[in-house]
Protein backbone atom coordinates (compact mmCIF):
# COMPACT_ATOMS: atom_id res chain seq x y z
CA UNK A 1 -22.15 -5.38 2.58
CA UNK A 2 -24.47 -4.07 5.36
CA UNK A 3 -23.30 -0.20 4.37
CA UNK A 4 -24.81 -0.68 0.99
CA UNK A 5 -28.27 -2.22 2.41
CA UNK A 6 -29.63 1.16 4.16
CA UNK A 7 -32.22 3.00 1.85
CA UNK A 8 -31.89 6.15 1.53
CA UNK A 9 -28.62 6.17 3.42
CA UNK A 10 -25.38 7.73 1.72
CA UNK A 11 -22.98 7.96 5.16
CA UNK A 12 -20.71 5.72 2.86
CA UNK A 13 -19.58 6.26 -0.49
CA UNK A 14 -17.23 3.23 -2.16
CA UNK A 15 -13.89 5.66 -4.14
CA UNK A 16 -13.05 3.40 -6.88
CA UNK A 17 -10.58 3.38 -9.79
CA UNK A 18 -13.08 4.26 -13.34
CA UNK A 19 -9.92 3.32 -15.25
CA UNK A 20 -7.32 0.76 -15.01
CA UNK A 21 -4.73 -0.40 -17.47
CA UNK A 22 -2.08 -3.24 -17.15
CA UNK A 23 0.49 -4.12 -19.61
CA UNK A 24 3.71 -4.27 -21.05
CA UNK A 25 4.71 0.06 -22.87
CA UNK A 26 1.35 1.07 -21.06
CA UNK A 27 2.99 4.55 -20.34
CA UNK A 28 2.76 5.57 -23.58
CA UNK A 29 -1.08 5.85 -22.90
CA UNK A 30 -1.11 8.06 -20.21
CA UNK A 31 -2.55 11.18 -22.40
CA UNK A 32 -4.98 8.80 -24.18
CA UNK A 33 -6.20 7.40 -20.46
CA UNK A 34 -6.11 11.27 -19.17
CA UNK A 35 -8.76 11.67 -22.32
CA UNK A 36 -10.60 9.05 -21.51
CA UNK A 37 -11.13 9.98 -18.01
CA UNK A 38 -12.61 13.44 -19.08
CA UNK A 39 -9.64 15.03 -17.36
CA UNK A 40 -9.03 18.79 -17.93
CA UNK A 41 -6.37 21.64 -17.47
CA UNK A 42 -3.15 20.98 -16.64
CA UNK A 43 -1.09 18.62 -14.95
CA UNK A 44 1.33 18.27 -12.09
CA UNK A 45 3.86 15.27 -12.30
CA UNK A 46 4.66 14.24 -8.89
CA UNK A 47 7.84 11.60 -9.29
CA UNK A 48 11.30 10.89 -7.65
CA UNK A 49 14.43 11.65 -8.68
CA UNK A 50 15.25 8.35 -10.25
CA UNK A 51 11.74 7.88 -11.91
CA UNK A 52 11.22 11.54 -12.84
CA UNK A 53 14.42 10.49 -15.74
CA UNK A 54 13.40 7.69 -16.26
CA UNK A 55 9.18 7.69 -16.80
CA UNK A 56 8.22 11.16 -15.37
CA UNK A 57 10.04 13.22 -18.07
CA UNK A 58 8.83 10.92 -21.01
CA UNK A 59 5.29 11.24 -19.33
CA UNK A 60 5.81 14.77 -19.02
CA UNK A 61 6.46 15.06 -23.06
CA UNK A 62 4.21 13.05 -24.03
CA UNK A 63 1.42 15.19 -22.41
CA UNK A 64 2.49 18.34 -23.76
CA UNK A 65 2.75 16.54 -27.12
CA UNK A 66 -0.71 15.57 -26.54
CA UNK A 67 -1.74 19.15 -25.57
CA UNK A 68 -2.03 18.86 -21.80
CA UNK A 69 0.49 21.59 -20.48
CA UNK A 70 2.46 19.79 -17.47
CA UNK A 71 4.87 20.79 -14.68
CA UNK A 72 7.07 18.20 -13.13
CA UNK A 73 7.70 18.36 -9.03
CA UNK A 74 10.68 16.36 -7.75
CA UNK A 75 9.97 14.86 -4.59
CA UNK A 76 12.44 13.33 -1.91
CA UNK A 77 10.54 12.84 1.39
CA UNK A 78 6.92 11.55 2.32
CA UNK A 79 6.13 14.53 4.28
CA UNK A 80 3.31 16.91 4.81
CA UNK A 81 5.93 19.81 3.83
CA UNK A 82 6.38 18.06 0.30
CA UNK A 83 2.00 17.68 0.35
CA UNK A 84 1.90 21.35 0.71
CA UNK A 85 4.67 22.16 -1.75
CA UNK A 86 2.82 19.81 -4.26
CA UNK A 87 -0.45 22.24 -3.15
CA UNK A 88 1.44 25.41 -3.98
CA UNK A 89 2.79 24.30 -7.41
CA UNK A 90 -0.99 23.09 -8.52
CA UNK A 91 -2.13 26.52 -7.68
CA UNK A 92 0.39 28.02 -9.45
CA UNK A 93 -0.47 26.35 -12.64
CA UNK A 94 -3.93 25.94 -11.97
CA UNK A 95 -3.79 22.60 -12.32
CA UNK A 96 -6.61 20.55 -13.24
CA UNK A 97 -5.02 17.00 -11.98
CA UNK A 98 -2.47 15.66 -10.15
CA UNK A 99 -0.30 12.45 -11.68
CA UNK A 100 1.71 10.40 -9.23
CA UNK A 101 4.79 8.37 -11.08
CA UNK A 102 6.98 6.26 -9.21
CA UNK A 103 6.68 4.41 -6.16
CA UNK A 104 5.09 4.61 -2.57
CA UNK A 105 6.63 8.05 -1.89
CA UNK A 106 5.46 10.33 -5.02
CA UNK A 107 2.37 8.37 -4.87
CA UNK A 108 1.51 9.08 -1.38
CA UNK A 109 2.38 12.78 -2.27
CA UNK A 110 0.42 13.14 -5.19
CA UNK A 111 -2.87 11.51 -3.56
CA UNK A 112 -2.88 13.78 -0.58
CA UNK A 113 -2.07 16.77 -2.58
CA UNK A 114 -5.00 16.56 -4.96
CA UNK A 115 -7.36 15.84 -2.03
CA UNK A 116 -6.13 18.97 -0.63
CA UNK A 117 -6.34 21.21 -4.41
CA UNK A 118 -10.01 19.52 -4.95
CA UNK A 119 -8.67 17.67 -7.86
CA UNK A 120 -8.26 14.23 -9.34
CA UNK A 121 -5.38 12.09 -9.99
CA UNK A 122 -3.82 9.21 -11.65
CA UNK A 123 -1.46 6.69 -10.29
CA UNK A 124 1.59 5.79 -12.47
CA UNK A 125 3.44 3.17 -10.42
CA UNK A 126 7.27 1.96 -10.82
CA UNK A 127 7.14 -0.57 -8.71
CA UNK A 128 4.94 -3.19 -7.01
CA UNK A 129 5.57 -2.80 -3.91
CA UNK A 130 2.75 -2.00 -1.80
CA UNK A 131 -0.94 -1.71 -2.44
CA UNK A 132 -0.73 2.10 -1.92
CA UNK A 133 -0.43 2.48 -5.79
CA UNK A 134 -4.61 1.94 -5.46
CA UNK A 135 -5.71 3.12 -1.84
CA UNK A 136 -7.65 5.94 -0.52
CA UNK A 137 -4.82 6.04 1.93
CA UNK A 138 -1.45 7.80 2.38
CA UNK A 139 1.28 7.58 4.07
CA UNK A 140 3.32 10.35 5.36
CA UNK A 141 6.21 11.13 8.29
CA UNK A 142 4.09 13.35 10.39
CA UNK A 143 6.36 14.35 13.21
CA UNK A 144 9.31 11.53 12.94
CA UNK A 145 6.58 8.81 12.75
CA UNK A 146 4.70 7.21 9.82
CA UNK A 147 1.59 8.12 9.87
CA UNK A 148 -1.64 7.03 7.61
CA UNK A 149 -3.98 9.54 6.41
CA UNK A 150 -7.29 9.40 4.47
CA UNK A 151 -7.09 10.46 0.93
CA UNK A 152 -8.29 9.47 -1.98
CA UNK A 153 -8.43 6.14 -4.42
CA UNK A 154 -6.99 7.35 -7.71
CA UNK A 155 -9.54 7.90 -10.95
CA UNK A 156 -6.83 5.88 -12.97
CA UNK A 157 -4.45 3.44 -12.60
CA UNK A 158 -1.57 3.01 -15.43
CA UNK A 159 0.99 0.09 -14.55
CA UNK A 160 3.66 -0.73 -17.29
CA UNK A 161 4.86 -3.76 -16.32
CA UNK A 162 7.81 -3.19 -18.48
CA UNK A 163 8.82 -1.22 -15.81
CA UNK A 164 7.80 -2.61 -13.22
CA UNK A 165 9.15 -6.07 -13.99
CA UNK A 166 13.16 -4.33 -13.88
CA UNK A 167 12.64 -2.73 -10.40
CA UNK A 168 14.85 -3.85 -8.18
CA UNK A 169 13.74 -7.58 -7.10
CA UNK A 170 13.16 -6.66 -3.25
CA UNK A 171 10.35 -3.99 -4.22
CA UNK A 172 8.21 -7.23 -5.78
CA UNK A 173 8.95 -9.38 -2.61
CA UNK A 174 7.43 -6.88 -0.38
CA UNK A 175 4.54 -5.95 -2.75
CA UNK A 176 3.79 -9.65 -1.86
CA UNK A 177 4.17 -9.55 1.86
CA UNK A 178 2.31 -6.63 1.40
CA UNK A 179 -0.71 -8.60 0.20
CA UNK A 180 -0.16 -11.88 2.23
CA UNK A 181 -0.91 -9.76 5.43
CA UNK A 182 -4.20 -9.33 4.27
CA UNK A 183 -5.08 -13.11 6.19
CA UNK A 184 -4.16 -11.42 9.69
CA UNK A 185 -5.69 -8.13 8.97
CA UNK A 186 -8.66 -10.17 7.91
CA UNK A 187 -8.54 -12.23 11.26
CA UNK A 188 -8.70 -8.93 12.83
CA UNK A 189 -11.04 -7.63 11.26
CA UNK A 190 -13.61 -10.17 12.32
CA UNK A 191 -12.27 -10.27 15.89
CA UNK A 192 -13.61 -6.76 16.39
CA UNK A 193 -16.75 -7.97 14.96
CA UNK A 194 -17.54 -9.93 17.13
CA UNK A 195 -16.45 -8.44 20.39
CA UNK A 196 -16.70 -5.25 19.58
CA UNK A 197 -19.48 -5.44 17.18
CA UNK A 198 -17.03 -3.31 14.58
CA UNK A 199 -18.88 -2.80 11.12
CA UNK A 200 -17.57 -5.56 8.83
CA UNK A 201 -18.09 -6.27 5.16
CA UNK A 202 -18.17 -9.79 3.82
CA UNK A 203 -17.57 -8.78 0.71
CA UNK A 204 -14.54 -6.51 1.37
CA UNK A 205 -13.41 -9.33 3.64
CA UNK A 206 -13.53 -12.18 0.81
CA UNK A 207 -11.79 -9.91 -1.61
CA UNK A 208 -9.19 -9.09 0.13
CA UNK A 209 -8.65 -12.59 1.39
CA UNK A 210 -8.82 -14.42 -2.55
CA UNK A 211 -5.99 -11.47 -3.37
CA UNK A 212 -3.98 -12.72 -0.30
CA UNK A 213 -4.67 -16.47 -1.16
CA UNK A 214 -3.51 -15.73 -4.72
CA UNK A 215 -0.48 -14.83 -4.07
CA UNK A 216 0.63 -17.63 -1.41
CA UNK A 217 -0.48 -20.10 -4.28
CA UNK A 218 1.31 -18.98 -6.77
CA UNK A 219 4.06 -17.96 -5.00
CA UNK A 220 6.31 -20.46 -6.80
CA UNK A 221 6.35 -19.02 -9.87
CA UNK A 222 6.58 -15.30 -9.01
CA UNK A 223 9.91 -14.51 -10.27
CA UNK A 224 11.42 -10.96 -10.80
CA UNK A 225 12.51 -9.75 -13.53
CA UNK A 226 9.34 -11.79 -15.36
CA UNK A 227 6.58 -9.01 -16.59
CA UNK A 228 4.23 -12.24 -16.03
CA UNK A 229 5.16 -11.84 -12.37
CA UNK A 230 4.95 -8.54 -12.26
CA UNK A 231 1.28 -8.14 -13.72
CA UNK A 232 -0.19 -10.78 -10.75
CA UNK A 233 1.54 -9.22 -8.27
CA UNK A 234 0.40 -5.55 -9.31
CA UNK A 235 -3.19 -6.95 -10.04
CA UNK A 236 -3.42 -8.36 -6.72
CA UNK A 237 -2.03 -4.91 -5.10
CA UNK A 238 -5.11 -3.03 -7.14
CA UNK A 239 -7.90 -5.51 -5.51
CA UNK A 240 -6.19 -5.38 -1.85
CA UNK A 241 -7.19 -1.60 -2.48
CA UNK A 242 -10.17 -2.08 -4.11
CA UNK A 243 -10.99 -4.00 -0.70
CA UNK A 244 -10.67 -1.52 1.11
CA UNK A 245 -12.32 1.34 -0.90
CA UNK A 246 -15.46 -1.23 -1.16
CA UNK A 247 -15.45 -1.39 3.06
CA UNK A 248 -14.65 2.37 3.26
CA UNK A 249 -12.02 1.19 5.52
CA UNK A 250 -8.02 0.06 5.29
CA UNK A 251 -9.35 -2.46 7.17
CA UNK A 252 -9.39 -5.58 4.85
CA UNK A 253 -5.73 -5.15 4.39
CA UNK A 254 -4.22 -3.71 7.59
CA UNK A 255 -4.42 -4.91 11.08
CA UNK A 256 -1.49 -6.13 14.18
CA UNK A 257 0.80 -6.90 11.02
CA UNK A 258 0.26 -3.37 10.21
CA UNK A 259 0.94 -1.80 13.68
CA UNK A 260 3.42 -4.55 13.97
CA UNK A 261 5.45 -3.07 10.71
CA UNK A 262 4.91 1.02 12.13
CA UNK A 263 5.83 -0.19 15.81
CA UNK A 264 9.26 -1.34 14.14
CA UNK A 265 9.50 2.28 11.90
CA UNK A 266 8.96 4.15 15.37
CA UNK A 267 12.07 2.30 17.50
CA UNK A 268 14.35 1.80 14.25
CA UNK A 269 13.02 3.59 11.33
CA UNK A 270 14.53 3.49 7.53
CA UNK A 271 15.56 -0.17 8.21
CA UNK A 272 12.90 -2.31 5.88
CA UNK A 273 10.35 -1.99 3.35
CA UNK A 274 7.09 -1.62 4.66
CA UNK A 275 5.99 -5.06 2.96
CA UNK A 276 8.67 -6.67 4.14
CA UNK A 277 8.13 -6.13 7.86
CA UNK A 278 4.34 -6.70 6.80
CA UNK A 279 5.67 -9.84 5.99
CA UNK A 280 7.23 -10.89 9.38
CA UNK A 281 3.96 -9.38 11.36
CA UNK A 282 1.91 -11.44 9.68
CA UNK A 283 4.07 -14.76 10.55
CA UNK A 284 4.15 -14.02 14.33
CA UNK A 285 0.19 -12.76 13.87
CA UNK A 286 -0.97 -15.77 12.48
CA UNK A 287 0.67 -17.62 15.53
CA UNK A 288 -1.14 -15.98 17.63
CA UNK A 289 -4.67 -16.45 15.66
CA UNK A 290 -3.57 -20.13 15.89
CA UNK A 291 -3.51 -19.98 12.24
CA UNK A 292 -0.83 -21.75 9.62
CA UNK A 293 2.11 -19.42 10.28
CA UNK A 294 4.06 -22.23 8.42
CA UNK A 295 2.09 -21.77 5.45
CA UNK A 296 2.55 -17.82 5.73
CA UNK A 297 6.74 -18.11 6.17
CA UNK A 298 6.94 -20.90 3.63
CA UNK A 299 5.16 -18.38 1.16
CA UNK A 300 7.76 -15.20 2.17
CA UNK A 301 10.67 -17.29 1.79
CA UNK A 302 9.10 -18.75 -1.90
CA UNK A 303 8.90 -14.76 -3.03
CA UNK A 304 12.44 -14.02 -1.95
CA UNK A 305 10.85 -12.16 1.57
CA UNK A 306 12.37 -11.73 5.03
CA UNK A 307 11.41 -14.23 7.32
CA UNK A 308 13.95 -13.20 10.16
CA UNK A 309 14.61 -10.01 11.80
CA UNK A 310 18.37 -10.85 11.16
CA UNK A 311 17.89 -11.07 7.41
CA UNK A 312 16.69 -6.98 7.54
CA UNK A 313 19.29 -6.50 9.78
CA UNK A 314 17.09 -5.94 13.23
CA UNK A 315 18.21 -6.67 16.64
CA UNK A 316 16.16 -9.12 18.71
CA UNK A 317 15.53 -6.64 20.83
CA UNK A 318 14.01 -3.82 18.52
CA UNK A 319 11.01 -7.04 17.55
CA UNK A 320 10.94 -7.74 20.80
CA UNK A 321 9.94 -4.04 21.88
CA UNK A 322 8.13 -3.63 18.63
CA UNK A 323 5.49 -7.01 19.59
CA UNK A 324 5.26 -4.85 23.08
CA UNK A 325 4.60 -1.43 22.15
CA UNK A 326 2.64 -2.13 18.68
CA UNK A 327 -0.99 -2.70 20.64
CA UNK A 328 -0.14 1.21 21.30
CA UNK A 329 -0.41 2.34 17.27
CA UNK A 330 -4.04 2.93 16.43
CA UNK A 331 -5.30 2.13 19.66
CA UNK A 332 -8.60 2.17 18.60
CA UNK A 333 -8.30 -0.49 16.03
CA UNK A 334 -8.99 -3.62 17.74
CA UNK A 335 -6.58 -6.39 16.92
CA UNK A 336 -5.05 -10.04 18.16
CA UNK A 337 -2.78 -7.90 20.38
CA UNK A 338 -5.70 -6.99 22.46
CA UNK A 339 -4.02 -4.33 25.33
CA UNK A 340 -0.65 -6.03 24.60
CA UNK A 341 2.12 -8.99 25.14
CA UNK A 342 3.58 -9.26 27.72
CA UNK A 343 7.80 -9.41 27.13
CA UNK A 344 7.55 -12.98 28.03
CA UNK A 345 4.72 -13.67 25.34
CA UNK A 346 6.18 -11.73 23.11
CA UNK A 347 9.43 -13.30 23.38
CA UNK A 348 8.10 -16.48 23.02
CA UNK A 349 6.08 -15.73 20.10
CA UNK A 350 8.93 -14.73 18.03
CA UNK A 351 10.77 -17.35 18.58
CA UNK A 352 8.37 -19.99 18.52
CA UNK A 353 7.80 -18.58 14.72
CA UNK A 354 11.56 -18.10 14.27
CA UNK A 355 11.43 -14.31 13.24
CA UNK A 356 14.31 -13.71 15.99
């Protein structure tokens, strides 16, 4: 990693997870990890409505039980308001921490929020579902439009995969398209290397890309409902974001899949999962590396993934515009896409990988 061979350098630091615990009842541990961790003062429970009564409320209880004084926030939307409201409340209680139970949304909240109070916090996920559950990123709707924004990685991460295993079976499919993209964003990645001459880290790179390969391998066996399942899948989420905490970067795990999947939120948002059109990105991607795009539907379809527009219920058309426009999202990340397809390449693409 050429950012850690500088002496006497410290323009990068690597955020990592001190403390991470898989297994089946593992949320019964939270106040023992919160110990371990060193963490002090109180805590605010960030959670949904659905996962507030059914984890965040038990959490809650068995902090206070445990002498940690809590207050649980409720949170609907992935929006800066919701950050800020999460601020207020922590100042309010003077909270030392922040805990984030549920999925991407209370998560996302959670992470920002702490950045923002100065604090740490803990990620409790529900569901495996995206690799957010370990990133230094967030994701928010900042004027109609998701948006990522640098946070921080969480000091803790406790997945039950009790839990995690009875989500609802589409979460776990696009926790793996979530991961599989990591072979475009990789292809990327080295693209702007080399014409571009973009900082790149081989180990970041070869992390991310083992996760990826792990998961198209065993693909065959990842069943939901099976807490076996569940633990490789949310083990392989954790290193995509360790990736990207060791290259400083969301690059080892996001590229023209990745603007691909926001392009689509921008013309029809609220219509997939973010893995799942992850998922399709990387098939059409992957074409246009002149990589096994074969190899990348084949795995999609093994998970129980998208592999058509159709099956998420998205016009032609919207994919179509979506392969046009997505060059536009993070301009300054240099992808495949280059300055864009043209309608007629993009057209073709789709086809010629079947996701229209």
């Amino acid at each position: 990693m050429s950012q850690l061979v500088r002496p006497l350098s410290r323009s990068k630091w690597m955020e990592l997870p001190r403390l991470v615990v898989v297994g089946s009842g593992v949320t019964a541990e939270v106040p023992d990890v919160c110990r371990d961790l060193k963490l002090k003062g109180g805590a605010l429970i960030v959670t949904g409505p659905t996962t507030g009564a059914l984890v965040g409320g038990e959490i809650s209880q068995r902090m206070e039980d445990c002498g940690f004084e809590t207050s649980l926030m409720i949170t609907k939307f992935s929006k800066l308001e919701e950050v800020e409201r999460a601020e207020l409340l922590a100042a309010e209680m003077n909270a030392g921490f922040f805990i984030g139970v549920g999925g991407g949304r209370s998560i996302d909240v959670a992470k920002l929020a702490s950045v923002r109070a100065g604090v740490h916090f803990v990620s409790v996920p529900t569901a495996a579902s995206h690799d957010g559950i370990c990133s230094a990123q967030a994701s928010l709707t900042i004027d109609g439009e998701t948006t990522s924004v640098s946070a921080q990685a969480p000091l803790g991460i406790i997945a039950d995969t009790a839990i995690i295993s009875k989500a609802p079976e589409r979460l776990l499919a696009a926790g793996c398209g979530d991961i599989i993209s990591n072979y475009t964003a990789i292809r990327d990645w080295k693209l702007a290397h080399r014409l571009r001459g973009e900082e790149y880290s081989e180990y970041a790179s070869a992390l991310s890309e083992m996760t990826a390969r792990m998961i198209v391998e065993t693909a065959p066996d990842l069943k939901p409902g099976l807490e076996e399942s569940a633990r490789v899948v949310v083990k392989a989420l954790i290193s995509s974001g360790v990736a990207m905490s060791i290259a400083g970067t969301s690059r080892p795990a996001s590229g023209s899949e990745h603007k691909f999947a926001h392009a689509i939120n921008k013309i029809a948002p609220g219509k997939a999962l973010h893995g799942e059109l992850c998922g399709l990105g990387t098939i059409v991607m992957m074409y246009l590396h002149g990589g096994d795009w074969q190899m990348i539907r084949r795995a999609l379809q093994e998970v129980g993934a998208p592999t058509s527009a159709a099956e998420i219920g998205l016009d032609d058309g919207v994919v179509i515009e979506a392969l046009t426009i997505a060059h536009t999202i993070r301009p300054e990340r240099y992808t495949i896409l280059g300055s864009g397809l043209t309608r007629e390449a993009a057209t073709s693409a789709a086809k010629k990988t079947k996701i229209i």
